[in-house]
C-alpha atoms as a PDB file:
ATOM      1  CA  UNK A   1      62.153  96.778  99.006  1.00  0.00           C
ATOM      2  CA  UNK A   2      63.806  97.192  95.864  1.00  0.00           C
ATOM      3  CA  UNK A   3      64.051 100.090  93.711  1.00  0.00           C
ATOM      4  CA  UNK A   4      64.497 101.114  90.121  1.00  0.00           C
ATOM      5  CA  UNK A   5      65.404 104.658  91.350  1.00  0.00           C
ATOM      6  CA  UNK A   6      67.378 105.993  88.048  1.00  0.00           C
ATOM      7  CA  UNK A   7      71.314 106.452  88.485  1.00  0.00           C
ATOM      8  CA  UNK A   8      72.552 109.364  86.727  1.00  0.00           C
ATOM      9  CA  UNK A   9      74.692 107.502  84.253  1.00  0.00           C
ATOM     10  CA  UNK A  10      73.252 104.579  82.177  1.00  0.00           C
ATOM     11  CA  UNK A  11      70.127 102.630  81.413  1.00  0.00           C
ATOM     12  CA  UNK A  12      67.991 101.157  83.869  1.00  0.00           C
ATOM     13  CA  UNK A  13      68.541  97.196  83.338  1.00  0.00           C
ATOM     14  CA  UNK A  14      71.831  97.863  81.065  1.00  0.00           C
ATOM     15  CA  UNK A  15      74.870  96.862  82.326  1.00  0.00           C
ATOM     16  CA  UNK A  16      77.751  99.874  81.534  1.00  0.00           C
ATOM     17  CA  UNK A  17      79.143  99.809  78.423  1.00  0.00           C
ATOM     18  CA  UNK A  18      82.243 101.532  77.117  1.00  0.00           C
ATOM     19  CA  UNK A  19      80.236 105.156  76.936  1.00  0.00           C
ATOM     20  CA  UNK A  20      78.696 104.659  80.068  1.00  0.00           C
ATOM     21  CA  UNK A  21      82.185 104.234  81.480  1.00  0.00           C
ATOM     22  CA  UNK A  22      84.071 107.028  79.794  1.00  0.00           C
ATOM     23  CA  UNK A  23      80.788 109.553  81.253  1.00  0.00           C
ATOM     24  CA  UNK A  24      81.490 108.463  84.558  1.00  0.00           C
ATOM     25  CA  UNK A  25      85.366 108.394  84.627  1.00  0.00           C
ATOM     26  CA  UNK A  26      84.943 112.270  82.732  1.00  0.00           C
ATOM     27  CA  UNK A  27      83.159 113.112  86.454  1.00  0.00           C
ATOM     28  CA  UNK A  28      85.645 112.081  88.769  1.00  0.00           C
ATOM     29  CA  UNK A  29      87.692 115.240  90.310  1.00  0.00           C
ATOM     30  CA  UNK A  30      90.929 115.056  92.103  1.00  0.00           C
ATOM     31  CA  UNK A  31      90.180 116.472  95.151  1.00  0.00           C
ATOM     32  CA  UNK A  32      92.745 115.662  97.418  1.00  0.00           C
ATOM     33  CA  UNK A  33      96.765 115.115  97.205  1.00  0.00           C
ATOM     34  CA  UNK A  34      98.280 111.457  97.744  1.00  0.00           C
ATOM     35  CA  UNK A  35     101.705 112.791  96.982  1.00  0.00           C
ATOM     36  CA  UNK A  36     101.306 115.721  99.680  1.00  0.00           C
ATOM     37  CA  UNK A  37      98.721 114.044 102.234  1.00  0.00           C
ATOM     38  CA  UNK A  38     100.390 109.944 102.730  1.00  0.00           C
ATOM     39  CA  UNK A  39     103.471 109.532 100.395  1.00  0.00           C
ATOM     40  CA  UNK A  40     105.249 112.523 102.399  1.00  0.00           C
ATOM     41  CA  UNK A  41     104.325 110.589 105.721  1.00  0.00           C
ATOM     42  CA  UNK A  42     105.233 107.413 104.128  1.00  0.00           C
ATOM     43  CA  UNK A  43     108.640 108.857 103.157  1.00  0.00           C
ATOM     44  CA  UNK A  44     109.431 110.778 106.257  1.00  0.00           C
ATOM     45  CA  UNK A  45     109.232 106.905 107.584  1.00  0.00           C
ATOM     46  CA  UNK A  46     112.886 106.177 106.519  1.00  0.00           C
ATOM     47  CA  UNK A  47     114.106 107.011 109.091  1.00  0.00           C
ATOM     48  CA  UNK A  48     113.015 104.234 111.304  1.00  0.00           C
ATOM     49  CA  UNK A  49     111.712 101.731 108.809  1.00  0.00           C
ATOM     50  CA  UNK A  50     112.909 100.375 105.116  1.00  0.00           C
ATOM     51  CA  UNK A  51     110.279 101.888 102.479  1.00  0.00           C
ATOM     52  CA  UNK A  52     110.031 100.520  99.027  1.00  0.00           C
ATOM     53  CA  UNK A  53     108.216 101.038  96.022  1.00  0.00           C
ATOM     54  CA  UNK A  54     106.211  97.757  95.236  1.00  0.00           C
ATOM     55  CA  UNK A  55     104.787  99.007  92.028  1.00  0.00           C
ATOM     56  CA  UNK A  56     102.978 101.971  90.036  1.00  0.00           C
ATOM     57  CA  UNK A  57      99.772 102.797  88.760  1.00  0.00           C
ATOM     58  CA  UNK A  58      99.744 103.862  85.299  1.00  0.00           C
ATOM     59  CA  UNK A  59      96.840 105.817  84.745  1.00  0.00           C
ATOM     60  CA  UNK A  60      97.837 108.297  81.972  1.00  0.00           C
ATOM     61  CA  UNK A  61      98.632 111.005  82.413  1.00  0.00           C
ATOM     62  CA  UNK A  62      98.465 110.272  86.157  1.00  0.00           C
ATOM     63  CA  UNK A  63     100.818 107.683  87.641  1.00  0.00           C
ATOM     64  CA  UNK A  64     101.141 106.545  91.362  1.00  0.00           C
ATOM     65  CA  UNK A  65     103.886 105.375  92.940  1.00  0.00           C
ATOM     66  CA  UNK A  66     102.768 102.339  95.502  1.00  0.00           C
ATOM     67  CA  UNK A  67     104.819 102.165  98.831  1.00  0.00           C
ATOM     68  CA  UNK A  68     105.108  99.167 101.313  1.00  0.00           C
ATOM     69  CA  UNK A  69     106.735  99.798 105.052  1.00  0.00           C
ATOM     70  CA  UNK A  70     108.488  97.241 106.157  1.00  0.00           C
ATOM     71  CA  UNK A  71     110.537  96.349 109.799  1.00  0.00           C
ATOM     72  CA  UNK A  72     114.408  97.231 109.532  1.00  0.00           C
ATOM     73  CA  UNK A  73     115.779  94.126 110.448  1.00  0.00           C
ATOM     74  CA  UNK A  74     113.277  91.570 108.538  1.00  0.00           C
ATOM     75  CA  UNK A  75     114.544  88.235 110.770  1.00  0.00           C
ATOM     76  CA  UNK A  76     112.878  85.004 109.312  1.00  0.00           C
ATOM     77  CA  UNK A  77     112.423  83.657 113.184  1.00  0.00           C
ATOM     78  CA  UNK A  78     109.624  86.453 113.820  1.00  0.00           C
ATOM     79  CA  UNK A  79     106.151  86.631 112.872  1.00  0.00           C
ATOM     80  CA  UNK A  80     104.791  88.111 109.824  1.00  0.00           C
ATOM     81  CA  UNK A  81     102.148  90.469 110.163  1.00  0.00           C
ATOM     82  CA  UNK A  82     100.564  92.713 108.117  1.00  0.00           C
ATOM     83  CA  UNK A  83      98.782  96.015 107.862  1.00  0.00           C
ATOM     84  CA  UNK A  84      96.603  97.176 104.719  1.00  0.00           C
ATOM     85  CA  UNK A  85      94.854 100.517 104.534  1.00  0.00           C
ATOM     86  CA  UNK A  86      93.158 102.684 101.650  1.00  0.00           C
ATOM     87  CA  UNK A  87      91.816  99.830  99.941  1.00  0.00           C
ATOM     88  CA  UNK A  88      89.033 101.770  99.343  1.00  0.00           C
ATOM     89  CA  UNK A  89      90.752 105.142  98.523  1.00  0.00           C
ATOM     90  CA  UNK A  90      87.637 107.205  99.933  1.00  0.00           C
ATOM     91  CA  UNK A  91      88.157 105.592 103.376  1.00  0.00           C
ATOM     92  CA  UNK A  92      89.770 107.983 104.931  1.00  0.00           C
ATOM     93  CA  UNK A  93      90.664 106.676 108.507  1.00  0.00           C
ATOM     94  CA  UNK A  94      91.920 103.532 106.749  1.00  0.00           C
ATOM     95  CA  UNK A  95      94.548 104.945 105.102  1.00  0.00           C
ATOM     96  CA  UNK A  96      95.392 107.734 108.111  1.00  0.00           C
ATOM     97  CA  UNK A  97      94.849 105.041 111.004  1.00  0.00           C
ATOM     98  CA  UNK A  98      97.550 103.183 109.164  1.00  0.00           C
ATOM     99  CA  UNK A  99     100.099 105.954 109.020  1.00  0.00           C
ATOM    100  CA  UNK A 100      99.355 107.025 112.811  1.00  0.00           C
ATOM    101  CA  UNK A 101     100.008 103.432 113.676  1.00  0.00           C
ATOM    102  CA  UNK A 102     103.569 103.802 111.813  1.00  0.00           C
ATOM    103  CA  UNK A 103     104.408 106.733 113.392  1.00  0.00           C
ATOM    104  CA  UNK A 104     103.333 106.259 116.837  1.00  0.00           C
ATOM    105  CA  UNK A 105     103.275 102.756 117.526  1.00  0.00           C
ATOM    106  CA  UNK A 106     104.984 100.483 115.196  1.00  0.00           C
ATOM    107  CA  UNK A 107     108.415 101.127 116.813  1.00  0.00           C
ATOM    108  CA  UNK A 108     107.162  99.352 119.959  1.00  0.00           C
ATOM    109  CA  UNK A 109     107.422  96.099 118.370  1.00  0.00           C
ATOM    110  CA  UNK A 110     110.105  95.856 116.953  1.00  0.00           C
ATOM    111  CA  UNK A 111     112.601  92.911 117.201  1.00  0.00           C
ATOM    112  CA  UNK A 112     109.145  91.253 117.857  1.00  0.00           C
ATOM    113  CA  UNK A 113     107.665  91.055 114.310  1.00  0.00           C
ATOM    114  CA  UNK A 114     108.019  91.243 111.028  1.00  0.00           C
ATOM    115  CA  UNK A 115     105.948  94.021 109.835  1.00  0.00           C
ATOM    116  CA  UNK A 116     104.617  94.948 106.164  1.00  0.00           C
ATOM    117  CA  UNK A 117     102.515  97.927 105.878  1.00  0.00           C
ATOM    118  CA  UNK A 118     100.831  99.380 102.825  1.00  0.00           C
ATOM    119  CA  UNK A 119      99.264 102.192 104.278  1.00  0.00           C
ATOM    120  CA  UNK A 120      97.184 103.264 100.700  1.00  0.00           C
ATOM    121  CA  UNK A 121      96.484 100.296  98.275  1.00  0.00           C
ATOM    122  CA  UNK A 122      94.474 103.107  95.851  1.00  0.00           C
ATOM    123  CA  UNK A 123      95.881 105.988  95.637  1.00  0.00           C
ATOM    124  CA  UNK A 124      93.826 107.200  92.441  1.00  0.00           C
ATOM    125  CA  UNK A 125      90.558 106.378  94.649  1.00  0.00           C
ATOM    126  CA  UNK A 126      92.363 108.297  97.882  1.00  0.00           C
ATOM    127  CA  UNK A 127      92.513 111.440  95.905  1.00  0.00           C
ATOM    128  CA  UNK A 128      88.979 111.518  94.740  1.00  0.00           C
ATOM    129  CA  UNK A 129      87.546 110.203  97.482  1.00  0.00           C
ATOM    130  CA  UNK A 130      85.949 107.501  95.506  1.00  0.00           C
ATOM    131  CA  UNK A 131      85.509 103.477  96.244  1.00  0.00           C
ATOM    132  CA  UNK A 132      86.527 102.330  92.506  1.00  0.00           C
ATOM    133  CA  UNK A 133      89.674 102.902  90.077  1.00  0.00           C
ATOM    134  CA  UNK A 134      89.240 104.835  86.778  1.00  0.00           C
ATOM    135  CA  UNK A 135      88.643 101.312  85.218  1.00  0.00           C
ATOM    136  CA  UNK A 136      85.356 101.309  87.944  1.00  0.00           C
ATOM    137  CA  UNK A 137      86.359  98.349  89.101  1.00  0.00           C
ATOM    138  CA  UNK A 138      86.544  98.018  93.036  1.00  0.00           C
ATOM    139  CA  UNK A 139      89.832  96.619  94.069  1.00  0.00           C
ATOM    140  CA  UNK A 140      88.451  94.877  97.074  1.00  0.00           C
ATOM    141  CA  UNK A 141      86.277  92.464  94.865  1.00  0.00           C
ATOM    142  CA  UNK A 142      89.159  91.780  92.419  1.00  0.00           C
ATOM    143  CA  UNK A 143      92.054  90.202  94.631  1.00  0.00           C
ATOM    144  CA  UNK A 144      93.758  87.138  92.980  1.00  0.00           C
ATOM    145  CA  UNK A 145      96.254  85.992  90.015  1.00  0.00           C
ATOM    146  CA  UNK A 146      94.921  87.457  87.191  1.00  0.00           C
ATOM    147  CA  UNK A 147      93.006  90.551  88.282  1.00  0.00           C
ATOM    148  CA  UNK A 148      91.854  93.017  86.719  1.00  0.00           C
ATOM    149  CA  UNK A 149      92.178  96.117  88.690  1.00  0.00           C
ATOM    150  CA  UNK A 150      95.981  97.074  89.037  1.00  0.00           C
ATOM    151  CA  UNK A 151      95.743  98.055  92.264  1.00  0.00           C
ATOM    152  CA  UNK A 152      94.787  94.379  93.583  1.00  0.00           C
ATOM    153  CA  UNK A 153      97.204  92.895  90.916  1.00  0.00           C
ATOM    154  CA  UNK A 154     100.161  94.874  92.740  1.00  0.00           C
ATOM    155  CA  UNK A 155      99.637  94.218  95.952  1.00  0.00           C
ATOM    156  CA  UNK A 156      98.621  90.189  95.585  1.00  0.00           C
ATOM    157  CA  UNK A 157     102.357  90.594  93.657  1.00  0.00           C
ATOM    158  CA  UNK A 158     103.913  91.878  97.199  1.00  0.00           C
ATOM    159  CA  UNK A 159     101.810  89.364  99.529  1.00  0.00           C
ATOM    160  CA  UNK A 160     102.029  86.402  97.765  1.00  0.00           C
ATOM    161  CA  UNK A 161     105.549  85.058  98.192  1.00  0.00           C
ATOM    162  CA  UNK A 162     104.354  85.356 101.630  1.00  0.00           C
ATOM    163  CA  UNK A 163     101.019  83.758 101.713  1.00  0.00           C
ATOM    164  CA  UNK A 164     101.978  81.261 104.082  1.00  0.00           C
ATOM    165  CA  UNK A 165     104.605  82.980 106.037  1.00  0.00           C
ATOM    166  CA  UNK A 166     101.899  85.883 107.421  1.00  0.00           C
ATOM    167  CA  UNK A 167     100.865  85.271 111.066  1.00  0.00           C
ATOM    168  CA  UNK A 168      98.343  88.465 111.117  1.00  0.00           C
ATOM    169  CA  UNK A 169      96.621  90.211 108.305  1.00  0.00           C
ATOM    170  CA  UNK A 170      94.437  93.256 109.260  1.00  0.00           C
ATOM    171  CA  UNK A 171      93.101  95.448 106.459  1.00  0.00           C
ATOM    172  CA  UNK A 172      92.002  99.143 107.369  1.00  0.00           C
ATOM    173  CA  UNK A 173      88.214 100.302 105.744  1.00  0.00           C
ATOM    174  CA  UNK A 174      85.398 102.177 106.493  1.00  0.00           C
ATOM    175  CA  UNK A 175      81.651 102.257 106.102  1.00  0.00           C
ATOM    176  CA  UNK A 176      80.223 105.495 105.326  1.00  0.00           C
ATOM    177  CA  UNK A 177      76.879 106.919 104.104  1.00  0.00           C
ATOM    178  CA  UNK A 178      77.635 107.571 100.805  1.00  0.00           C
ATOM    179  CA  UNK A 179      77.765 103.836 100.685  1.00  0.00           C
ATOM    180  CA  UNK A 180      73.921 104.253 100.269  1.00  0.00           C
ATOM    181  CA  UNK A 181      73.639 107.118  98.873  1.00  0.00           C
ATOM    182  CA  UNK A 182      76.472 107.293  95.798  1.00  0.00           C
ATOM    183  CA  UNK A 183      78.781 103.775  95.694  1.00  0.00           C
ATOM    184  CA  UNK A 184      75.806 101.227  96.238  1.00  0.00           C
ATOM    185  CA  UNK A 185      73.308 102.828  93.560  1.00  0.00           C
ATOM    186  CA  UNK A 186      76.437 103.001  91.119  1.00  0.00           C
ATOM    187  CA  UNK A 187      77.331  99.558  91.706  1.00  0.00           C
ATOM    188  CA  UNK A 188      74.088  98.472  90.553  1.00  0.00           C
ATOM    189  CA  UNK A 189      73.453 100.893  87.470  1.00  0.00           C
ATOM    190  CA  UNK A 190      76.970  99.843  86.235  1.00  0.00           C
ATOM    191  CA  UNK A 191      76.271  95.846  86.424  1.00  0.00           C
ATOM    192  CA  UNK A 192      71.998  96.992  84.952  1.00  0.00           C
ATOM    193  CA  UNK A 193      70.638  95.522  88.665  1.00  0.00           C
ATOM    194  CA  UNK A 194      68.054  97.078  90.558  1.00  0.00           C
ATOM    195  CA  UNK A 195      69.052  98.714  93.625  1.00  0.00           C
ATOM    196  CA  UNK A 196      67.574  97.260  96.949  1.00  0.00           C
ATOM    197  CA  UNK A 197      68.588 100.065  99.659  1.00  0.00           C
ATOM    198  CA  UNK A 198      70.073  99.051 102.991  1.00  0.00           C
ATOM    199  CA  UNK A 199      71.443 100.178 106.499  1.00  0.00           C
ATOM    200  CA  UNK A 200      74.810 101.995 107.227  1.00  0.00           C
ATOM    201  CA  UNK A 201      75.598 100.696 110.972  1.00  0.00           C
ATOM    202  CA  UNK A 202      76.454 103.629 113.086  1.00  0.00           C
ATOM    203  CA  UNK A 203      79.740 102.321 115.030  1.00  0.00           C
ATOM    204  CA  UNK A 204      82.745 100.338 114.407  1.00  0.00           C
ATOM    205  CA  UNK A 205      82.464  96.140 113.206  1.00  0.00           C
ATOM    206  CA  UNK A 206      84.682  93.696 111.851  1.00  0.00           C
ATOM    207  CA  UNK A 207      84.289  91.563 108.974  1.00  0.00           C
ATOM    208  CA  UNK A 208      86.135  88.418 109.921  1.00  0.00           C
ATOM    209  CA  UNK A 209      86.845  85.462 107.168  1.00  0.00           C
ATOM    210  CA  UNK A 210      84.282  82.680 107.127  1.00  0.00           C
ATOM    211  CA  UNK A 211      87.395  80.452 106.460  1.00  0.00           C
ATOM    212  CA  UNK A 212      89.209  81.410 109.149  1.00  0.00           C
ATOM    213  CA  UNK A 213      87.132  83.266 111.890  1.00  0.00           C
ATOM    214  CA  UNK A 214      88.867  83.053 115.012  1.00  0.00           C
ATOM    215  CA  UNK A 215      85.705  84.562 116.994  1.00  0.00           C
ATOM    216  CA  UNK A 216      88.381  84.960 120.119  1.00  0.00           C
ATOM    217  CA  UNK A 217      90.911  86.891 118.093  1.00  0.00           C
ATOM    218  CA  UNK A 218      87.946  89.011 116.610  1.00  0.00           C
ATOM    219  CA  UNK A 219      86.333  90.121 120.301  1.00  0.00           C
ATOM    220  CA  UNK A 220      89.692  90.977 121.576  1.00  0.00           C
ATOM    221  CA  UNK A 221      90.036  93.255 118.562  1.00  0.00           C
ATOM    222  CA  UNK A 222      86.410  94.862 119.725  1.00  0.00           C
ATOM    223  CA  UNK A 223      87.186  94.767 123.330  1.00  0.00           C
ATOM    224  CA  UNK A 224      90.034  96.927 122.487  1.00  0.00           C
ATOM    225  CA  UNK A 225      88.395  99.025 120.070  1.00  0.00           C
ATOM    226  CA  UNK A 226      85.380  99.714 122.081  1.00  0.00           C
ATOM    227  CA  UNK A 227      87.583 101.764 124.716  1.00  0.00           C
ATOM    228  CA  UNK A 228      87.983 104.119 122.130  1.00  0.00           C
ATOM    229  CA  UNK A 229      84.476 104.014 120.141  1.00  0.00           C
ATOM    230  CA  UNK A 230      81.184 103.012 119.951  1.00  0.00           C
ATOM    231  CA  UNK A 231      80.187  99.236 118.329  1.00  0.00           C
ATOM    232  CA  UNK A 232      77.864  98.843 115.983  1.00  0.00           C
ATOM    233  CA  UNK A 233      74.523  97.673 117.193  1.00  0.00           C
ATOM    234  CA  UNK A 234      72.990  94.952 115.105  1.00  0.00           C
ATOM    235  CA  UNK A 235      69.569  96.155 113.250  1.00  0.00           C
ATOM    236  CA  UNK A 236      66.388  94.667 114.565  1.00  0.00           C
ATOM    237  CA  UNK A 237      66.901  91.793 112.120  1.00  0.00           C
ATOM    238  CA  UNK A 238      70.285  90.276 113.993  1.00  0.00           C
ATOM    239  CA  UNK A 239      72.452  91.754 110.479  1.00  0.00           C
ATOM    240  CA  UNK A 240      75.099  94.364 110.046  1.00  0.00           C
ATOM    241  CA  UNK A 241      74.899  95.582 105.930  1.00  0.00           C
ATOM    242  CA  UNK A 242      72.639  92.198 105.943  1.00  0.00           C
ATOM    243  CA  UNK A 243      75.149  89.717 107.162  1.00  0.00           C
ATOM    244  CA  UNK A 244      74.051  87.810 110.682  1.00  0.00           C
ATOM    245  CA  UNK A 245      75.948  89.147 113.208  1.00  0.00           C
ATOM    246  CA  UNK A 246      78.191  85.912 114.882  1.00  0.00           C
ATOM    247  CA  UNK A 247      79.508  88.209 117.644  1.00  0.00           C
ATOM    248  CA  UNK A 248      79.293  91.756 119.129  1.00  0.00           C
ATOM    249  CA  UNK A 249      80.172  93.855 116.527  1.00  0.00           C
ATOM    250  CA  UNK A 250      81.658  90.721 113.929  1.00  0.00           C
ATOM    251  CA  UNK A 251      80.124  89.384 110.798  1.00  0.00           C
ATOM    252  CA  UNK A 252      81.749  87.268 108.460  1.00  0.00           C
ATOM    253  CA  UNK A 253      82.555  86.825 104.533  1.00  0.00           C
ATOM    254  CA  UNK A 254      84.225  84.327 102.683  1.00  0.00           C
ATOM    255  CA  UNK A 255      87.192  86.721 101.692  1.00  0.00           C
ATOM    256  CA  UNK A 256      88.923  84.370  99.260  1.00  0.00           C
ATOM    257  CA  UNK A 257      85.643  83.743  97.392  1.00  0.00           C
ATOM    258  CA  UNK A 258      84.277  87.289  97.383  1.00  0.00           C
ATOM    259  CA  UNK A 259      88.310  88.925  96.423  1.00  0.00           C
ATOM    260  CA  UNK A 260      89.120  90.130  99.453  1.00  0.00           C
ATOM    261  CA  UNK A 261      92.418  92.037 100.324  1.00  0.00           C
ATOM    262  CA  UNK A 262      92.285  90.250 104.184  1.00  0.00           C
ATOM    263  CA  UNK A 263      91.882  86.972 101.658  1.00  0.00           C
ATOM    264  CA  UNK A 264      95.390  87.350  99.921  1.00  0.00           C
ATOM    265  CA  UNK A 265      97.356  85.430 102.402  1.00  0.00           C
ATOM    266  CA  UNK A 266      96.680  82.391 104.752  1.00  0.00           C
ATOM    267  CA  UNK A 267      97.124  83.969 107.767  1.00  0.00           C
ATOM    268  CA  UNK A 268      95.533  81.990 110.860  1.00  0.00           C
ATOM    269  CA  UNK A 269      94.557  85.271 111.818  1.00  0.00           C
ATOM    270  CA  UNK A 270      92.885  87.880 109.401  1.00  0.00           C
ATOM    271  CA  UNK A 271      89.950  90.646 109.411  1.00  0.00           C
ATOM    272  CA  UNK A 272      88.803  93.377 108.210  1.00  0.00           C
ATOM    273  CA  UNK A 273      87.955  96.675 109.880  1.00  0.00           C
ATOM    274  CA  UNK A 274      84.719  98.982 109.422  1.00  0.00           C
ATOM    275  CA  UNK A 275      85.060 102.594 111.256  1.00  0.00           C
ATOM    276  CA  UNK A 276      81.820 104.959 110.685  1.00  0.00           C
ATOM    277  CA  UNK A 277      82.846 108.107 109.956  1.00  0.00           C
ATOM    278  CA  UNK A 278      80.070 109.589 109.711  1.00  0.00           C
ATOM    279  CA  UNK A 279      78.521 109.265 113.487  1.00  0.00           C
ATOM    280  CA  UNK A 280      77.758 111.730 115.256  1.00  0.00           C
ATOM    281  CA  UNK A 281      79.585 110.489 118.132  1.00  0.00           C
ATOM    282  CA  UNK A 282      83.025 109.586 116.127  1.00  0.00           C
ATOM    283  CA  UNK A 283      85.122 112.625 115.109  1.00  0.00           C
ATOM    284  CA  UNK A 284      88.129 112.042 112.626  1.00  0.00           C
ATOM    285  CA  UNK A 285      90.742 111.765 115.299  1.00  0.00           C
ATOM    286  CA  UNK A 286      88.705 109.072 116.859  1.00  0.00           C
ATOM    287  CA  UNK A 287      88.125 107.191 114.109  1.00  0.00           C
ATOM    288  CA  UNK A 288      91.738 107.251 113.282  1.00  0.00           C
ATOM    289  CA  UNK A 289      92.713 106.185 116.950  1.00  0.00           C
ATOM    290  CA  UNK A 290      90.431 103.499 116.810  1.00  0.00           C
ATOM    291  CA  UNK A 291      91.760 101.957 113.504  1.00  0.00           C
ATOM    292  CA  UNK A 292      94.986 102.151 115.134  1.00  0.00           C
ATOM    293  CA  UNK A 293      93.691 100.351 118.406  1.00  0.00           C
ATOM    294  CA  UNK A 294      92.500  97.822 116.380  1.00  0.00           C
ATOM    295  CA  UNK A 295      96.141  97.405 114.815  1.00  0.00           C
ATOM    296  CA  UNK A 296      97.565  97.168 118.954  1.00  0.00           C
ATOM    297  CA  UNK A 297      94.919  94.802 119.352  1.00  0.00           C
ATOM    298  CA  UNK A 298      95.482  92.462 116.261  1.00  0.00           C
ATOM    299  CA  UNK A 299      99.130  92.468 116.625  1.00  0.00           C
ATOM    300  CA  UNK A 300      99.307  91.909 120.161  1.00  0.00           C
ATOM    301  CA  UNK A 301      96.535  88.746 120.299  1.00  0.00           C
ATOM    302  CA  UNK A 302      98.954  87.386 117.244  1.00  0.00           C
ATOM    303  CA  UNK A 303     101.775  87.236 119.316  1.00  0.00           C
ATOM    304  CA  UNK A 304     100.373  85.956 122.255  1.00  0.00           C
ATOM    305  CA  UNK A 305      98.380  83.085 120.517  1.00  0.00           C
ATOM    306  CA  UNK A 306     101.271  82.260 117.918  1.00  0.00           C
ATOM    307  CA  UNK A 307     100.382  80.321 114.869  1.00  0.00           C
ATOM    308  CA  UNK A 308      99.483  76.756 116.151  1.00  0.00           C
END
């Protein structure tokens, strides 16, 4: 059913104006450090891979610095593959699944593949555990050219002299309650919509690209994740967040159309990962170890299957 169930900020029916926007920016607490909890574990990285700054958020008086891991010895002859987390800066296992895979597993392929890693596209959002940027704009509806959101802008700058050198693209997220409860009811106040309520799927999915779907490279990415977590069930109507479920555990958008970060590149092989923190049967560790199977899992069908 839909509801008209009043969001805190804003007119029902309204879309957000410039006062509506400056209440709900005035809300947002940091509660969290980027520069203490991922760009010290991005730096301490130096030591086996190059790190570079691939831009900066200027958010007075805050300012981020943005950080992309890349292999060593970048060699033209290897694959390109690429690993996205933080997105969505209240994701948490996105951003830490990334940074476990750097430390503990990236290593193992080298001299095998190119690697670029941007372990925490949103820094602002990481520290107060929020979906949007201060503009409340979410980054992961506003890849392309021209965007908006600097966040997306900054990292489509990185990706796109690349766009059709990238073998795997896997970007890192999460689906979480407050989905339903805070991000989805603010969505709609902000754009003057009604809110229609939905389902948070309890278990780990993947959104793979209409586009491009590759069911076989998206059920090896579950086969491997499911040895370390749970899979989301479908509900009773065949959907997961009201998209038909293709696959266990897959649905699919059209990433390019919709501004997707696993949408930036053409990569034959591309998706987009959904861990559900908030399970009782997922602790944090898990869901980080299962982000960073599904990492293994990407890279390691990319390889195998090359790009033909």
């Amino acid at each position: 059913m839909i509801t008209t169930a009043f969001y805190s900020i804003g007119t029902p029916g309204t879309p957000w104006g410039p006062a509506e926007l400056a209440e709900w920016r005035a809300r947002q607490r940091r509660l969290r450090s980027y520069a203490d909890e991922v760009q010290s574990r991005i730096e301490a990285l130096r030591a086996g891979f190059d790190v570079a700054e691939y831009g900066r958020l200027d958010y007075a008086p805050e300012n981020y610095p943005l950080f992309a891991v890349k292999s060593r010895s970048w060699n033209d002859a290897l694959p390109v593959m690429v690993l996205t987390g933080g997105v969505h800066g209240y994701e948490t296992s996105g951003v830490h699944g990334a940074l476990q895979f750097l430390e503990r597993d990236a290593m193992a392929y080298a001299g095998r593949i190119n690697l670029l890693a941007v372990p925490c596209v949103s820094p602002w959002g990481y520290e107060r555990i929020h979906r949007w940027n201060p503009d409340a704009l979410d980054p992961n509806r506003n890849f392309r050219a021209d965007s908006p959101a600097q966040e997306s802008a900054a990292l489509w700058r990185l990706l796109s002299p690349l766009r059709d050198s990238v073998r795997m693209h896997i970007d890192l997220h999460e689906t979480t309650d407050t989905d339903e409860s805070e991000f989805r009811p603010a969505l709609a106040a902000r754009d003057g919509k009604s809110f229609e309520p939905g389902t948070i799927p309890d278990g780990f999915y993947l959104c793979a690209d209409s586009a491009q779907p590759e069911p076989d490279f998206q059920r090896a990415v579950i086969a491997a994740v499911a040895r370390v977590t749970h899979i989301a069930p479908a509900d009773p109507d065949g959907t997961i967040i009201g998209s038909p479920v293709v696959a266990e555990g897959v649905i699919e958008y059209d990433c390019r159309k919709l501004g997707l970060c696993a949408g930036i590149t053409n990569a034959r092989y591309r998706t987009t990962t959904e861990v559900y923190p908030d399970s009782p049967r997922a602790m944090p560790a898990q869901c980080n170890d299962a982000q960073a199977a599904a990492v293994r899992a990407a890279i390691d069908y990319a390889l195998a299957h090359g790009q033909g």
